[in-house]
C-alpha atoms as a PDB file:
ATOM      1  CA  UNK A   1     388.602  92.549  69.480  1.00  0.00           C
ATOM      2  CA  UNK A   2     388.796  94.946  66.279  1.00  0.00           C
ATOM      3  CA  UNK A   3     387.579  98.470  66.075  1.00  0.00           C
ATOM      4  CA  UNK A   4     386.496 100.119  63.233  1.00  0.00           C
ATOM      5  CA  UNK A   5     387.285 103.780  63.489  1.00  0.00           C
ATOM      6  CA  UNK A   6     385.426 105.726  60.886  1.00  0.00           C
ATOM      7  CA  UNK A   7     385.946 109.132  60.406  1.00  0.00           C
ATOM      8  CA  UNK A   8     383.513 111.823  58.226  1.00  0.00           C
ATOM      9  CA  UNK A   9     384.187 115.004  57.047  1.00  0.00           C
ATOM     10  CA  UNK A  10     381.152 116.730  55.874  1.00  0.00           C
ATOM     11  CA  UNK A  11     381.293 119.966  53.359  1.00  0.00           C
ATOM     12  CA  UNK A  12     380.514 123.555  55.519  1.00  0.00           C
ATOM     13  CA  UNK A  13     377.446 124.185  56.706  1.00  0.00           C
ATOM     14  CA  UNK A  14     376.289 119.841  56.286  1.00  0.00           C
ATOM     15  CA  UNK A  15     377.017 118.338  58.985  1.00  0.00           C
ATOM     16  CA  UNK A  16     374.277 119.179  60.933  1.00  0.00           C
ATOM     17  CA  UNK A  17     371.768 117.835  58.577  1.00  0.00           C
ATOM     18  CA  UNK A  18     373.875 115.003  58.033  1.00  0.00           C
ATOM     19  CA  UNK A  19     374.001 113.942  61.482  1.00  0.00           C
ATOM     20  CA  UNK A  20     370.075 114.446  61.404  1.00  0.00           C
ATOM     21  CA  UNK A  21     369.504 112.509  58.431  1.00  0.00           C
ATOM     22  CA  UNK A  22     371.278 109.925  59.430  1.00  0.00           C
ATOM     23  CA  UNK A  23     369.662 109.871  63.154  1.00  0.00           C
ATOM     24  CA  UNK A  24     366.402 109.572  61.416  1.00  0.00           C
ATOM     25  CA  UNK A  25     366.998 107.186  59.042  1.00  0.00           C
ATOM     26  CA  UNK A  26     370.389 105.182  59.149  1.00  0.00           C
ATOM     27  CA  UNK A  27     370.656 104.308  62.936  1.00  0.00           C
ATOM     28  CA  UNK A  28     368.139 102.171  63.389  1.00  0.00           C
ATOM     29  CA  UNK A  29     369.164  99.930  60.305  1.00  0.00           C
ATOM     30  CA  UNK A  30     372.675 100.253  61.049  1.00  0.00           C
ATOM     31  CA  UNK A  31     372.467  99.524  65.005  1.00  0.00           C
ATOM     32  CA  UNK A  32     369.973  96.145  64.549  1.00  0.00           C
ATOM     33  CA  UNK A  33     372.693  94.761  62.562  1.00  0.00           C
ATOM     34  CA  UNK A  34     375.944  96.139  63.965  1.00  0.00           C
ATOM     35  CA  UNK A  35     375.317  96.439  67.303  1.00  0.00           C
ATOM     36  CA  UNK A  36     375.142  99.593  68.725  1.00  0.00           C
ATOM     37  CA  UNK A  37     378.598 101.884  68.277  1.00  0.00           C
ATOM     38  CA  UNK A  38     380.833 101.566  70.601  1.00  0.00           C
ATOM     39  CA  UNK A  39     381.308 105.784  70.304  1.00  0.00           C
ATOM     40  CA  UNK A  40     379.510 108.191  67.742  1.00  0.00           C
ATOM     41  CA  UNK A  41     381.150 111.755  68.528  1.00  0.00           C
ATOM     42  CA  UNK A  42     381.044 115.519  66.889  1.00  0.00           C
ATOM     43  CA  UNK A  43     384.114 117.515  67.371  1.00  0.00           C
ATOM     44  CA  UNK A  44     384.888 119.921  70.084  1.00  0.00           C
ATOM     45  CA  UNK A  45     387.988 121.159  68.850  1.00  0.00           C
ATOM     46  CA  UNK A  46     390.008 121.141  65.122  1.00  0.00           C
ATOM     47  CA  UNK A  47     387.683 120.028  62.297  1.00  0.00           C
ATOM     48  CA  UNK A  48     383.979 121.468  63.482  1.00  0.00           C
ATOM     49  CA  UNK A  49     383.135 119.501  60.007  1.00  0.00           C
ATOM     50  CA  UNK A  50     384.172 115.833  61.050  1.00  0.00           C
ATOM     51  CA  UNK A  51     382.680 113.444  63.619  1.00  0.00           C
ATOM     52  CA  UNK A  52     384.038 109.806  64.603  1.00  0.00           C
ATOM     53  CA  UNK A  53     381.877 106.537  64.623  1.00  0.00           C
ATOM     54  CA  UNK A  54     383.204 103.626  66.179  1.00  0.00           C
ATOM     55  CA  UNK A  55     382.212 100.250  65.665  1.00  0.00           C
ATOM     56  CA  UNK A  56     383.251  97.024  67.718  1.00  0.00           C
ATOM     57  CA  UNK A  57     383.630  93.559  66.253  1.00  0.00           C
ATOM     58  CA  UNK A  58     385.302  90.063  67.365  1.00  0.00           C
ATOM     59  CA  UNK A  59     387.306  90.101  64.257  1.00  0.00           C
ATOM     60  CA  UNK A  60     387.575  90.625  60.645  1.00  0.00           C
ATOM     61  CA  UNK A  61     385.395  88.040  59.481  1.00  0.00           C
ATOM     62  CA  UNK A  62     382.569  89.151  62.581  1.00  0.00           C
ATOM     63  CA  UNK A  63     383.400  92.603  60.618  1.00  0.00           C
ATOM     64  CA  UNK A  64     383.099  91.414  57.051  1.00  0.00           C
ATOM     65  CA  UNK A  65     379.899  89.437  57.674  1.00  0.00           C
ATOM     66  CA  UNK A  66     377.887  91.873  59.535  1.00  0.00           C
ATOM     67  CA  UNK A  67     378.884  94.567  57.169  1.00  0.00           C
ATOM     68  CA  UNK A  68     377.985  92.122  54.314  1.00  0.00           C
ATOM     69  CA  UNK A  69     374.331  91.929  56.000  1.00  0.00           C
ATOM     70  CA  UNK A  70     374.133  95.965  56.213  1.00  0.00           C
ATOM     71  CA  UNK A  71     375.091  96.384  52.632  1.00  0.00           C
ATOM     72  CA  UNK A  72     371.903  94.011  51.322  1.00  0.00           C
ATOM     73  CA  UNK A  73     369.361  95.668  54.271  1.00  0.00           C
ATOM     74  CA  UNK A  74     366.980  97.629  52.350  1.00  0.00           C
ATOM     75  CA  UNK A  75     366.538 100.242  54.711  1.00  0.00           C
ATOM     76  CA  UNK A  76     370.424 100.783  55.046  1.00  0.00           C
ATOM     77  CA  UNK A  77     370.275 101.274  51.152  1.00  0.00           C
ATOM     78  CA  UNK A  78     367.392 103.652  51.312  1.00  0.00           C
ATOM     79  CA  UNK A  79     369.525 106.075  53.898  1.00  0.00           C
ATOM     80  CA  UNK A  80     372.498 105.649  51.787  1.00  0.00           C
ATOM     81  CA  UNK A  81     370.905 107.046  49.122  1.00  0.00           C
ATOM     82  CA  UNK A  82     368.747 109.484  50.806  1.00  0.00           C
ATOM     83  CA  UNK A  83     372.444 110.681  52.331  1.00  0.00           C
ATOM     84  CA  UNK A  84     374.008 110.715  48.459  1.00  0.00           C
ATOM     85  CA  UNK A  85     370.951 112.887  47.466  1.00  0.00           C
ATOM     86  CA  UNK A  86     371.830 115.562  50.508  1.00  0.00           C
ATOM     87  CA  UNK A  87     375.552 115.715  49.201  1.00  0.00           C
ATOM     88  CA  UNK A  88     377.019 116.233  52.609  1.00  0.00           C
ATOM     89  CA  UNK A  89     380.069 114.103  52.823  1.00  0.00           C
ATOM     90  CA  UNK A  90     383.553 115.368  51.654  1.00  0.00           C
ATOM     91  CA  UNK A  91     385.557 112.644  52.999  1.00  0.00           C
ATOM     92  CA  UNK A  92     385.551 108.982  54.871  1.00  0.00           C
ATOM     93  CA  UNK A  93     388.691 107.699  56.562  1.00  0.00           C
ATOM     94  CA  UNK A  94     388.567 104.069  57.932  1.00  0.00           C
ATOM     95  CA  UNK A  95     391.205 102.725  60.218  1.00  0.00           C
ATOM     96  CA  UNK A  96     390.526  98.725  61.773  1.00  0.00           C
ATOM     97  CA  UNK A  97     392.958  98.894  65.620  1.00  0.00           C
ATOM     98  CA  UNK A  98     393.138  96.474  67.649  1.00  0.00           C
ATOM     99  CA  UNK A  99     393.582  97.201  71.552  1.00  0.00           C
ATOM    100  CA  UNK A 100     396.832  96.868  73.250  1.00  0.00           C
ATOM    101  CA  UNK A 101     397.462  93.820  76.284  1.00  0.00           C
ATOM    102  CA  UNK A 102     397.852  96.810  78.602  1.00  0.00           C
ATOM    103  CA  UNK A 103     394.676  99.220  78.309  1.00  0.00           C
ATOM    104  CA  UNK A 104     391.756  96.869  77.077  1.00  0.00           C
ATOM    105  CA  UNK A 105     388.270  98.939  77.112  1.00  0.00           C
ATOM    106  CA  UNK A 106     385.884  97.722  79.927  1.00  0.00           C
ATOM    107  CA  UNK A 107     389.114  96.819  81.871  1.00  0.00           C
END
């Protein structure tokens, strides 16, 4: 089991029309092919800006060839750009973990 914890940090004022953007047009396209997340969240406290996606795969290469499929999915590419045109992302921080033997999820 591999997560993919993917953090966003949107500019002021963005990250509600981000989040609505991407609701409208880049969940659908990215849910049909990577399953749905495992957790998409806004935060409550610290960085109002940021919100956390996380995605759940078997492995790397169940992660490389799903997110091979997304990147050639013409709707995926048409919310990508729409998102590049609203110029609402700052930052993107990706970290793959990997549960530990002692606190699996759905255990």
């Amino acid at each position: 089991m591999l997560f993919d914890v993917r953090t966003y940090t949107c500019k002021p004022g963005f990250i509600a029309r981000h989040l609505a953007l991407y609701k409208e047009k880049g969940l659908a396209p990215q849910s049909r092919i990577l399953g749905a997340p495992f957790a998409f969240m806004t935060t409550e406290t610290g960085d109002v800006n940021q919100y956390v996606h996380i995605w759940l795969y078997q492995d790397a290469a169940d992660r490389e060839r799903r997110r091979t499929a997304l990147w050639a999915d013409p709707e995926w590419l048409a919310y990508v750009a729409e998102s590049g045109k609203l110029g609402a992302l700052e930052k993107q921080e990706n970290r793959l973990m990997k549960p530990t033997d002692f606190c699996m999820p759905g255990r």
